[in-house]
N, C-alpha and C. Protein backbone atom coordinates (compact mmCIF):
# COMPACT_ATOMS: atom_id res chain seq x y z
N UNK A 1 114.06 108.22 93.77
CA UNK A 1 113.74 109.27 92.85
C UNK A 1 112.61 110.13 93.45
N UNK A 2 112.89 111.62 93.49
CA UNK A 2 111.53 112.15 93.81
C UNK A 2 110.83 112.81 92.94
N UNK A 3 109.85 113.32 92.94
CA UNK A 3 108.69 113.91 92.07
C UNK A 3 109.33 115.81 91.99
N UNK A 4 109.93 116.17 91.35
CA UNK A 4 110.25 117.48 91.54
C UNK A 4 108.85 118.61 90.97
N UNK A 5 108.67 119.31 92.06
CA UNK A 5 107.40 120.11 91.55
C UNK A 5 107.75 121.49 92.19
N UNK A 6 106.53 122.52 91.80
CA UNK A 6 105.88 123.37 92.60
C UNK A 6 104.58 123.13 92.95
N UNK A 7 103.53 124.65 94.35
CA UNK A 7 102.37 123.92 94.41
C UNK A 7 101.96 125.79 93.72
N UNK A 8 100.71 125.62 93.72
CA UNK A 8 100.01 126.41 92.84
C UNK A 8 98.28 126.44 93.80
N UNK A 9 98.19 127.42 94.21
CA UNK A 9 96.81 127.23 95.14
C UNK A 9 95.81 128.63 94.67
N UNK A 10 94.70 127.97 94.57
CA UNK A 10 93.82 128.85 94.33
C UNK A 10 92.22 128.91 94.69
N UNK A 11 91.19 129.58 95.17
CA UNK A 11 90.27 130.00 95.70
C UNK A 11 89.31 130.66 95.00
N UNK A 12 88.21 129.99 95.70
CA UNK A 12 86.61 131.20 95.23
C UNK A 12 85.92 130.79 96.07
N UNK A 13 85.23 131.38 96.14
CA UNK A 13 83.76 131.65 96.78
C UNK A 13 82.64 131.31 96.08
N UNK A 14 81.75 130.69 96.04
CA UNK A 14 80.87 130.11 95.57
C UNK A 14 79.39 130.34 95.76
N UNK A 15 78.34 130.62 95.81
CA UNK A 15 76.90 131.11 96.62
C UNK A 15 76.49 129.75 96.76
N UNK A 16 76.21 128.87 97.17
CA UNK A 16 75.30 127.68 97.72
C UNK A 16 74.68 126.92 95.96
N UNK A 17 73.24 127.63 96.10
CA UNK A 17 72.14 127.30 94.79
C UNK A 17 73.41 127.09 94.04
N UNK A 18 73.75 128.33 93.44
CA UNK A 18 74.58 128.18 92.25
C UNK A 18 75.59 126.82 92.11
N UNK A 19 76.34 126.84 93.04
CA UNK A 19 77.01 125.34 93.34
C UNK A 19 75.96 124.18 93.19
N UNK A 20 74.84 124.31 93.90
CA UNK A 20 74.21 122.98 93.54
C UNK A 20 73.76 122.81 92.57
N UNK A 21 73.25 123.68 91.48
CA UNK A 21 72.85 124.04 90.46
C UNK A 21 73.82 123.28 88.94
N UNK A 22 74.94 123.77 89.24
CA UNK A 22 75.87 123.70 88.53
C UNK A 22 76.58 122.10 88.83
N UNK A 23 77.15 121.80 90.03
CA UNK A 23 77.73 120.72 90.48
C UNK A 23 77.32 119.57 91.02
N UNK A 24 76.39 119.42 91.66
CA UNK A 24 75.91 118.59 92.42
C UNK A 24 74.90 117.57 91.53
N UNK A 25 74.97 116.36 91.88
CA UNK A 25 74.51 115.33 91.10
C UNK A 25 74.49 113.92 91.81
N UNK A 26 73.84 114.57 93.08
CA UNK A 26 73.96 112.82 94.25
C UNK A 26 73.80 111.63 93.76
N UNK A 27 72.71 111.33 92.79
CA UNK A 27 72.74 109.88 92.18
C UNK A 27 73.25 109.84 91.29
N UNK A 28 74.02 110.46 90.43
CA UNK A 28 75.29 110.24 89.72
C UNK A 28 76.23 109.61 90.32
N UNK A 29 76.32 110.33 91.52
CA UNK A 29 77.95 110.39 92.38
C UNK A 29 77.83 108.84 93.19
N UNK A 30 76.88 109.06 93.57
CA UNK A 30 76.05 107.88 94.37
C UNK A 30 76.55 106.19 93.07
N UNK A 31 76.05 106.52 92.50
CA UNK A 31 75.90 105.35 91.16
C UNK A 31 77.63 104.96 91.03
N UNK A 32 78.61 105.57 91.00
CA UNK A 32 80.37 106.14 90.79
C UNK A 32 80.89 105.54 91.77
N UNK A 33 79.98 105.95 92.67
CA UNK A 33 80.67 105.57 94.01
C UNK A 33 80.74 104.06 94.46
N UNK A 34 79.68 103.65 93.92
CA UNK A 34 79.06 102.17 94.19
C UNK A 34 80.33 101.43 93.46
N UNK A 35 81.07 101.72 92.46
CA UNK A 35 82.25 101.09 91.80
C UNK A 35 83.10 101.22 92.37
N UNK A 36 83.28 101.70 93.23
CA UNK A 36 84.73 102.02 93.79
C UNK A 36 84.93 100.92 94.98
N UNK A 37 86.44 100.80 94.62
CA UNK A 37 86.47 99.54 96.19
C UNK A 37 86.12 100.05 97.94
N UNK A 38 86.28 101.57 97.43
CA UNK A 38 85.99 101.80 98.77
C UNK A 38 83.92 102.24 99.80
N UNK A 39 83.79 101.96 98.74
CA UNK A 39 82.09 101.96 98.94
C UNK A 39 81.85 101.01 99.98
N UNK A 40 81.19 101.61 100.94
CA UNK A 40 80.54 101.16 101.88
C UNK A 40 81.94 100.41 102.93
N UNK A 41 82.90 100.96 103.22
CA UNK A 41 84.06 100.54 103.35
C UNK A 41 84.92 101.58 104.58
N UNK A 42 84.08 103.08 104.27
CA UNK A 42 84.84 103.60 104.21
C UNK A 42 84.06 104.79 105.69
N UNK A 43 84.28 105.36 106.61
CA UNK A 43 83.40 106.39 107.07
C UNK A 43 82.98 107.57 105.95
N UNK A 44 84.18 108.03 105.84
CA UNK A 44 84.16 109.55 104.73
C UNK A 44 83.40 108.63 103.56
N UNK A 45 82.89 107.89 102.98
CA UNK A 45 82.73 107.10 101.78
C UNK A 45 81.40 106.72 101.51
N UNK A 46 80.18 107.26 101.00
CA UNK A 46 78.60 106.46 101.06
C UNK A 46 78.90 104.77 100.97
N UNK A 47 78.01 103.93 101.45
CA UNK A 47 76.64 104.67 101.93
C UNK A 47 76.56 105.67 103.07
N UNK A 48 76.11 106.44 103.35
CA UNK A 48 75.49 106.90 104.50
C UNK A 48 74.27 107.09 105.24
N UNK A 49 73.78 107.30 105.99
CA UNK A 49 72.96 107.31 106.90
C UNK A 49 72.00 108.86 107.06
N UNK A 50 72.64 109.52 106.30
CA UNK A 50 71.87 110.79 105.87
C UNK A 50 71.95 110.99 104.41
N UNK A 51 71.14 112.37 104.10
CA UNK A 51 71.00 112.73 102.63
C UNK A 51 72.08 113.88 102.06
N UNK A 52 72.87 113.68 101.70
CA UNK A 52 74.16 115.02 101.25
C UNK A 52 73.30 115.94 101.24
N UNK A 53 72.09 115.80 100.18
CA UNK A 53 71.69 117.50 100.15
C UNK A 53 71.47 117.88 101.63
N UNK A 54 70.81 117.62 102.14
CA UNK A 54 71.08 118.29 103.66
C UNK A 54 72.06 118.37 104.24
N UNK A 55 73.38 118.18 103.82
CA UNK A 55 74.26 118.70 104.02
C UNK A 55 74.84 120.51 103.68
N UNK A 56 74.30 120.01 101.77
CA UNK A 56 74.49 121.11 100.97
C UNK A 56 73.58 122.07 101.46
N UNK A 57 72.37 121.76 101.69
CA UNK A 57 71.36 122.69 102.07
C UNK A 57 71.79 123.60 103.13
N UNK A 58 72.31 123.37 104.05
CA UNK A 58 72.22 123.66 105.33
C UNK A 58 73.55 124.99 105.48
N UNK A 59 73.97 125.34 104.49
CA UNK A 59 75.07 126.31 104.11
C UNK A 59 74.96 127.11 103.04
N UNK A 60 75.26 128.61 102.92
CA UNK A 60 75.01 129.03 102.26
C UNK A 60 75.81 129.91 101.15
N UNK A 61 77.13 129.21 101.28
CA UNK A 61 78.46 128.97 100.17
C UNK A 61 79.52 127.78 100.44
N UNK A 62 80.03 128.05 99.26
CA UNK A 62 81.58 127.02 99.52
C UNK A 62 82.22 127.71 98.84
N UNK A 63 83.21 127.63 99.57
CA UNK A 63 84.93 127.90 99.29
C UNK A 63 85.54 127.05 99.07
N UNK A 64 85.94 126.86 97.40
CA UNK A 64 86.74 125.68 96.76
C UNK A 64 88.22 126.09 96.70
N UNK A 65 88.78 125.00 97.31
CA UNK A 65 90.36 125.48 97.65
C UNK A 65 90.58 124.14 96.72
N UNK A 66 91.67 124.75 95.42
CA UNK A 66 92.62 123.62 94.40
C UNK A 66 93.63 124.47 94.73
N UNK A 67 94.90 123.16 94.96
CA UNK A 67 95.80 122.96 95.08
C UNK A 67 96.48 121.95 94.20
N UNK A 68 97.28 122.81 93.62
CA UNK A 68 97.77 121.81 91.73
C UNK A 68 99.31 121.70 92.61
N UNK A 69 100.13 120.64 92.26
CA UNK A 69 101.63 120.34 92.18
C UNK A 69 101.94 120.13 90.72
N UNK A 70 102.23 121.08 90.54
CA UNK A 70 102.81 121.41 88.64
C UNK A 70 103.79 120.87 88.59
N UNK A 71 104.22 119.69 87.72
CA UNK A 71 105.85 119.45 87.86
C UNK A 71 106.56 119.89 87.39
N UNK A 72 107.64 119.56 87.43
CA UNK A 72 108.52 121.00 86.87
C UNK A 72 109.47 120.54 85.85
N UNK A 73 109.65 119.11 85.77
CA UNK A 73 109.91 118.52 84.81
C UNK A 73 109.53 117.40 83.97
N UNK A 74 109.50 117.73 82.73
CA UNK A 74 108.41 116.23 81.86
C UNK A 74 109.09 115.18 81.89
N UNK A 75 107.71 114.00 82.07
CA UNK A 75 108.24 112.72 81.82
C UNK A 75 108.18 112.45 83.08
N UNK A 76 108.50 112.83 84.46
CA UNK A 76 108.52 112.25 85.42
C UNK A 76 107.87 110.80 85.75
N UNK A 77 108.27 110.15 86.28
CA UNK A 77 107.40 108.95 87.18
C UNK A 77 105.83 109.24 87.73
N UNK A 78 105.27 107.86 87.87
CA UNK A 78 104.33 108.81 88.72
C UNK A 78 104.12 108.16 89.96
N UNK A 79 104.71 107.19 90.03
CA UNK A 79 105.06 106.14 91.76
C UNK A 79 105.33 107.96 92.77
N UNK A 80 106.58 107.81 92.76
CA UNK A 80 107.12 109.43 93.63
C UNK A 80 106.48 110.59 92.79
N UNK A 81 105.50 110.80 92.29
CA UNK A 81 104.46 111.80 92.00
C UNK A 81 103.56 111.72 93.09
N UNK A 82 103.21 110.22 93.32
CA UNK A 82 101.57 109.77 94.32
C UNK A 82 102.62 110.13 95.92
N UNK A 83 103.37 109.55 95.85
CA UNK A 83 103.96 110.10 96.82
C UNK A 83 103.91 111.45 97.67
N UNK A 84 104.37 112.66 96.42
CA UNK A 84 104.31 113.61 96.71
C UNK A 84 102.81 114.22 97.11
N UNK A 85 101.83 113.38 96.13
CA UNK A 85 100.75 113.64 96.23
C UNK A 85 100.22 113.82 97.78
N UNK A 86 100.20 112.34 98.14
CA UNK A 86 99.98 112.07 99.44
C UNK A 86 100.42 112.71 100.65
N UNK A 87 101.58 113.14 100.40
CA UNK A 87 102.49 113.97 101.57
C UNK A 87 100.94 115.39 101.53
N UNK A 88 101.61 115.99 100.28
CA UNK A 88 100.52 117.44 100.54
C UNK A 88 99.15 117.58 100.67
N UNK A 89 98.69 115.43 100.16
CA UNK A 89 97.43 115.87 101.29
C UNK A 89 97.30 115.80 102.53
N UNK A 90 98.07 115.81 103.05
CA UNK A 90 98.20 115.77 104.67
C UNK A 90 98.42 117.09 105.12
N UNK A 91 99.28 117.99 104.23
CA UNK A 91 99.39 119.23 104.22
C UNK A 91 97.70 120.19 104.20
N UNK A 92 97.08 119.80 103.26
CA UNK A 92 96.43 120.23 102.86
C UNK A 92 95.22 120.17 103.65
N UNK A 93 95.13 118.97 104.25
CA UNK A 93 93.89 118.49 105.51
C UNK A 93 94.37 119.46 106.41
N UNK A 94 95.46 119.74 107.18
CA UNK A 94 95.34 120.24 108.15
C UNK A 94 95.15 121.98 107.83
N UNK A 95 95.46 122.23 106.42
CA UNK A 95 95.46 123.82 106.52
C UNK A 95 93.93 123.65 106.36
N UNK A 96 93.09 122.84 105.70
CA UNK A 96 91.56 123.39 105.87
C UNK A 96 90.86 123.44 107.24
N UNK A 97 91.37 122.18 107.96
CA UNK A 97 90.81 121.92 109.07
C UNK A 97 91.08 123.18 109.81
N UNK A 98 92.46 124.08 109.95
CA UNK A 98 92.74 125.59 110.05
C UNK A 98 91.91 126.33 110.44
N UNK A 99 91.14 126.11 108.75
CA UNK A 99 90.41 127.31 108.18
C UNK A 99 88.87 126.63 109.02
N UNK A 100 88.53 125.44 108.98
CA UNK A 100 86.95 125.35 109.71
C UNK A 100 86.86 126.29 110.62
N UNK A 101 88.37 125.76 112.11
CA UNK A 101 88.47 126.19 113.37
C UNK A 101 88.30 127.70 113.02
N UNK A 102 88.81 128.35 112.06
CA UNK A 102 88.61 129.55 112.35
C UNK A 102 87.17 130.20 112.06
N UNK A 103 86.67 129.82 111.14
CA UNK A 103 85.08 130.09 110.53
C UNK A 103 84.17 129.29 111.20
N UNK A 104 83.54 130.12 112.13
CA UNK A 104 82.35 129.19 113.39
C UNK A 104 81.12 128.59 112.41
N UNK A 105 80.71 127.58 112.57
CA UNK A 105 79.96 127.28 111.81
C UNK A 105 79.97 126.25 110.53
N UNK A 106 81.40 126.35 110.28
CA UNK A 106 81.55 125.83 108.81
C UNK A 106 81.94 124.80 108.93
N UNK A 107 82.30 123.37 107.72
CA UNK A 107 82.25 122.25 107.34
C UNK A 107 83.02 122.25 106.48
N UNK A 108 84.38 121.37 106.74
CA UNK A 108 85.48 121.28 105.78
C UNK A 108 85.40 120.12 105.16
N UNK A 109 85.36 120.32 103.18
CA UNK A 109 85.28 119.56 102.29
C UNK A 109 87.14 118.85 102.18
N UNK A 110 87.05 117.23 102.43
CA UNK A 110 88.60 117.01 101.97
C UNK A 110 88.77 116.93 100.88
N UNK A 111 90.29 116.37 100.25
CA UNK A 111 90.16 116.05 98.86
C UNK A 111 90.20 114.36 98.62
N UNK A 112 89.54 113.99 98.18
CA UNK A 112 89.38 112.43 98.25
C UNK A 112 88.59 112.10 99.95
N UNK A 113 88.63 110.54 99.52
CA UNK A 113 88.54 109.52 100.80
C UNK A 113 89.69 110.37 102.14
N UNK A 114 89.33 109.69 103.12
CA UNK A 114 89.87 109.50 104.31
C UNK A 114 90.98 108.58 104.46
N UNK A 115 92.53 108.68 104.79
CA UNK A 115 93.19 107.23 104.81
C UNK A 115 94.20 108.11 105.79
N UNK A 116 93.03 108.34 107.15
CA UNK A 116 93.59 108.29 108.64
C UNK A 116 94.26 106.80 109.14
N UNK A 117 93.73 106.05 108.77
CA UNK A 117 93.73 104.79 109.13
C UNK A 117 93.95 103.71 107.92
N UNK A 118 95.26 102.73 108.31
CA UNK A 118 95.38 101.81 106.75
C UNK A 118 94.23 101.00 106.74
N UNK A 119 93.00 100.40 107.95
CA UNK A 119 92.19 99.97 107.62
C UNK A 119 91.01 100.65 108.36
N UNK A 120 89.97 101.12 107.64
CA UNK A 120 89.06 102.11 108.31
C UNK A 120 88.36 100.84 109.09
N UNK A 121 87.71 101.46 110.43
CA UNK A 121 86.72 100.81 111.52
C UNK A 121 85.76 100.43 111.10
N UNK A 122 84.95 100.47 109.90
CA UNK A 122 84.08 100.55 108.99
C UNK A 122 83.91 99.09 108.58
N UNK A 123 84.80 98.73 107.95
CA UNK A 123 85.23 97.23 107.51
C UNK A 123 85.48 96.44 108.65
N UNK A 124 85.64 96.66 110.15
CA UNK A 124 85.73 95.48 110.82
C UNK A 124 84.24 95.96 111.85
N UNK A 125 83.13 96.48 111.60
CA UNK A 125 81.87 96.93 111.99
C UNK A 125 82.08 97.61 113.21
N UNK A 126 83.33 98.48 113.21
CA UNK A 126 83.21 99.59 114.64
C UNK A 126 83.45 101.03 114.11
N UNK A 127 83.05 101.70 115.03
CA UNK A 127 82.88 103.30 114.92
C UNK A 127 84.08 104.08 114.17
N UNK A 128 84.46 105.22 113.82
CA UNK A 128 85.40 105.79 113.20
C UNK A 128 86.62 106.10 114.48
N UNK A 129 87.53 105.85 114.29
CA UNK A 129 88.63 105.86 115.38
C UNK A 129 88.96 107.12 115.55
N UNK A 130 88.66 108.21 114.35
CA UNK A 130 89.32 109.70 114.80
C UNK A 130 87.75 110.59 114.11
N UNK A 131 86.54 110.56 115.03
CA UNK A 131 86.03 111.17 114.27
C UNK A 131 85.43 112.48 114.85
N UNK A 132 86.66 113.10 115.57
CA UNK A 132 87.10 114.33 115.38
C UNK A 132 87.46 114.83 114.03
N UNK A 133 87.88 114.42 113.12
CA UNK A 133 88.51 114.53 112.22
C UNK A 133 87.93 114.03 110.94
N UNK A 134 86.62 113.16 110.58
CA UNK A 134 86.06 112.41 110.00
C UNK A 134 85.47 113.68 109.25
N UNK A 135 85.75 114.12 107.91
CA UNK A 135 85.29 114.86 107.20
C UNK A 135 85.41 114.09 105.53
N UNK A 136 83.74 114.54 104.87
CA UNK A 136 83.87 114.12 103.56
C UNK A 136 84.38 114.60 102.60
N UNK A 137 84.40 114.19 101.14
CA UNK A 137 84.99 115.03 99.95
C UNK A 137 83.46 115.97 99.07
N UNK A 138 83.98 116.56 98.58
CA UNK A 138 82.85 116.81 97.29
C UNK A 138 82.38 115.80 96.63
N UNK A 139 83.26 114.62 96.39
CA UNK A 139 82.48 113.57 95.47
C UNK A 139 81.88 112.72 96.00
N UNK A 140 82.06 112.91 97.51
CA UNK A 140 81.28 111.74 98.51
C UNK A 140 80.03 112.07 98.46
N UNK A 141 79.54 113.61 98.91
CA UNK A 141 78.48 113.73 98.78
C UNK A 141 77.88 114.47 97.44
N UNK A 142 78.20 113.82 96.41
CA UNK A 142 77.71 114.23 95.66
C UNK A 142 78.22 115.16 94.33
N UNK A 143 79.06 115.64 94.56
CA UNK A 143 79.55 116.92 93.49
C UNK A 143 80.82 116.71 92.99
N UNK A 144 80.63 117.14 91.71
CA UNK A 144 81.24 116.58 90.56
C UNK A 144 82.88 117.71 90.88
N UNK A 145 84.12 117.22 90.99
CA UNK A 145 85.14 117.42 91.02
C UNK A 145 85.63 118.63 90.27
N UNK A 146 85.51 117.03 88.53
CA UNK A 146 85.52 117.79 87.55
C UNK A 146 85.20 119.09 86.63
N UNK A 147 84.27 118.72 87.45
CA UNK A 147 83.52 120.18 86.56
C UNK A 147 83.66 121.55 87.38
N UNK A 148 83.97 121.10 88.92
CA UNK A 148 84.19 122.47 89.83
C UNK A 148 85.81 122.74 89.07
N UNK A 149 86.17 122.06 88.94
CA UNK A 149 87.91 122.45 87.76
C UNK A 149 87.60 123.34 86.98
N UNK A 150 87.07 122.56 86.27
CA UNK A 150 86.75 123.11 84.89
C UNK A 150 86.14 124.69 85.12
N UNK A 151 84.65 124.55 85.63
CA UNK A 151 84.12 126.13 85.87
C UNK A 151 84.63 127.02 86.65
N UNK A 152 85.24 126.86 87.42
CA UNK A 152 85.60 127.84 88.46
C UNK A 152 87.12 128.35 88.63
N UNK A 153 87.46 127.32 87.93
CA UNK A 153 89.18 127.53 87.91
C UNK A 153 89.84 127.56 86.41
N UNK A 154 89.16 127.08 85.54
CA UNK A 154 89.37 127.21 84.49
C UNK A 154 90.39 125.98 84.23
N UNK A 155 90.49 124.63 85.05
CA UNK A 155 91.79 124.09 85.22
C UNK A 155 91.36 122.87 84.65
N UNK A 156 91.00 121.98 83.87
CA UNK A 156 90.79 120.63 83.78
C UNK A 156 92.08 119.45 84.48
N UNK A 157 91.07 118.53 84.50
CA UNK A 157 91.72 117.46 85.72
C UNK A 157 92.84 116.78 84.55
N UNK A 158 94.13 115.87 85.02
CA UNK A 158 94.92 115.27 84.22
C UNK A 158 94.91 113.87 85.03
N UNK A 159 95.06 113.32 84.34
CA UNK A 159 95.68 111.88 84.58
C UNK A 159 96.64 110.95 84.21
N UNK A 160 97.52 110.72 84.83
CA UNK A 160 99.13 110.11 84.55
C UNK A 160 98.80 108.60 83.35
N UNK A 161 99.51 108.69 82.37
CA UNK A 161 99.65 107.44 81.53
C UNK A 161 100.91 106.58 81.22
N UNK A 162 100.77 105.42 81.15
CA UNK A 162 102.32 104.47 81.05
C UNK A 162 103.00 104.70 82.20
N UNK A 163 102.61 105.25 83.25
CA UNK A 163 103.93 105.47 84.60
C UNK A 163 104.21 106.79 84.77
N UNK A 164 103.55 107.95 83.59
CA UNK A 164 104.32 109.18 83.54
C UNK A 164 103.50 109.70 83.97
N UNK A 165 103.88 110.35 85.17
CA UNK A 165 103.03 111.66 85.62
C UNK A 165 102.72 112.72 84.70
N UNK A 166 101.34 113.09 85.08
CA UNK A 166 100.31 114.25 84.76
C UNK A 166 101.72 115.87 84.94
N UNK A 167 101.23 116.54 83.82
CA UNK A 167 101.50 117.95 83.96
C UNK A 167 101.74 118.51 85.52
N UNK A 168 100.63 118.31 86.15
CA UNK A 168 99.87 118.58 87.21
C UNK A 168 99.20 117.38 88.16
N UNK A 169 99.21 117.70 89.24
CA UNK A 169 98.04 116.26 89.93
C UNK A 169 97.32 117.95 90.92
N UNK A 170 96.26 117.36 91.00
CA UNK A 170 94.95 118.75 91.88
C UNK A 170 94.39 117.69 92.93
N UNK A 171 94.42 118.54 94.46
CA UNK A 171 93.76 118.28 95.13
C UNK A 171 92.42 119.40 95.31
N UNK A 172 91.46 118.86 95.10
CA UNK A 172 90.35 119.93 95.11
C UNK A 172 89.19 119.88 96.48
N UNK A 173 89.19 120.21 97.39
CA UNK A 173 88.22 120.40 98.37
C UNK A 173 87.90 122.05 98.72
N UNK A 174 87.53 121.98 100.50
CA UNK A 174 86.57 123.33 100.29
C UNK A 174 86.45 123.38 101.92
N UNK A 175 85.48 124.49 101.53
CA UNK A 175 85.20 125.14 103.19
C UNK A 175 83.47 125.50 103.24
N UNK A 176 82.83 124.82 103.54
CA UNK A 176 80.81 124.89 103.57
C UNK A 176 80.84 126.47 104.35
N UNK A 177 80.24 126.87 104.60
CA UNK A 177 80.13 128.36 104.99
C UNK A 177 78.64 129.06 104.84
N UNK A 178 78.16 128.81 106.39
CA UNK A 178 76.72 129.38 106.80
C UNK A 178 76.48 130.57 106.33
């Protein structure tokens, strides 16, 4: 069975402050994160070894790229929903990574964790195997997903119940921009 959809993509520009102002909440995210199985597990995943805001600091916008798969019919599954999911984030990594190469300077936000690898290098105490490619999310370092939905796109997040896929599933990342 597959997940029948469309995708739906949309953009802004953001000024820095204002983003941190509005979104950002490291020991929130920090505290969230600590629940998750993939904490401390993970490269893309805190703990880390630096401070996000100096990440955030060090740029002086973001470009939030959501990418919704609207389904197109109700009731669906949501096994071949995650599916589909997964496919277009692979899609979706490489069109940002695109967009870094083309903008000198800049730092591409993914959507979620990293799952280059079925078991990250992390968990058996060696280095990241592709970290050419080793980029974090918004919620890794700090900034609230949800609420970049909500304010900027006007889109609130869904989540699948009993097996049935969401309206919608959103991949939400970005582009840092000196």
């Amino acid at each position: 069975m597959e997940f029948a959809y469309t995708i739906e993509e949309y953009t802004v520009d953001v000024p820095m402050d204002e983003f941190i102002a509005q979104c950002i909440d490291v020991p929130r995210f920090r505290r969230l994160c600590e629940q998750c199985s993939n904490y401390d597990k993970r490269w893309s995943c805190p703990s880390f070894s630096f401070d996000p805001m100096e990440v955030w600091n060090g740029y002086s916008s973001v470009r939030l790229y959501m990418r919704l798969l609207r389904s197109t019919k109700d009731g669906q599954a949501m096994e071949p929903a995650l599916t589909a999911l997964l496919e277009e984030k692979k899609k979706y990594f490489a069109m940002l990574m695109a967009w870094e190469k083309a903008n000198t300077g800049s730092q591409m936000l993914s959507a979620g964790t990293c799952d280059l690898c079925d078991t990250c290098a992390k968990e058996l105490g060696e280095p990241c195997r592709h970290p050419q490619q080793l980029r974090y999310s918004i919620e890794a370092l700090g900034g609230d997903v949800e609420k970049c939905a909500r304010l900027y796109f006007q889109t609130p997040m869904l989540w699948g119940k009993n097996g049935i896929a969401p309206a919608y599933y959103m991949l939400m990342g970005g582009l840092l921009l000196k």
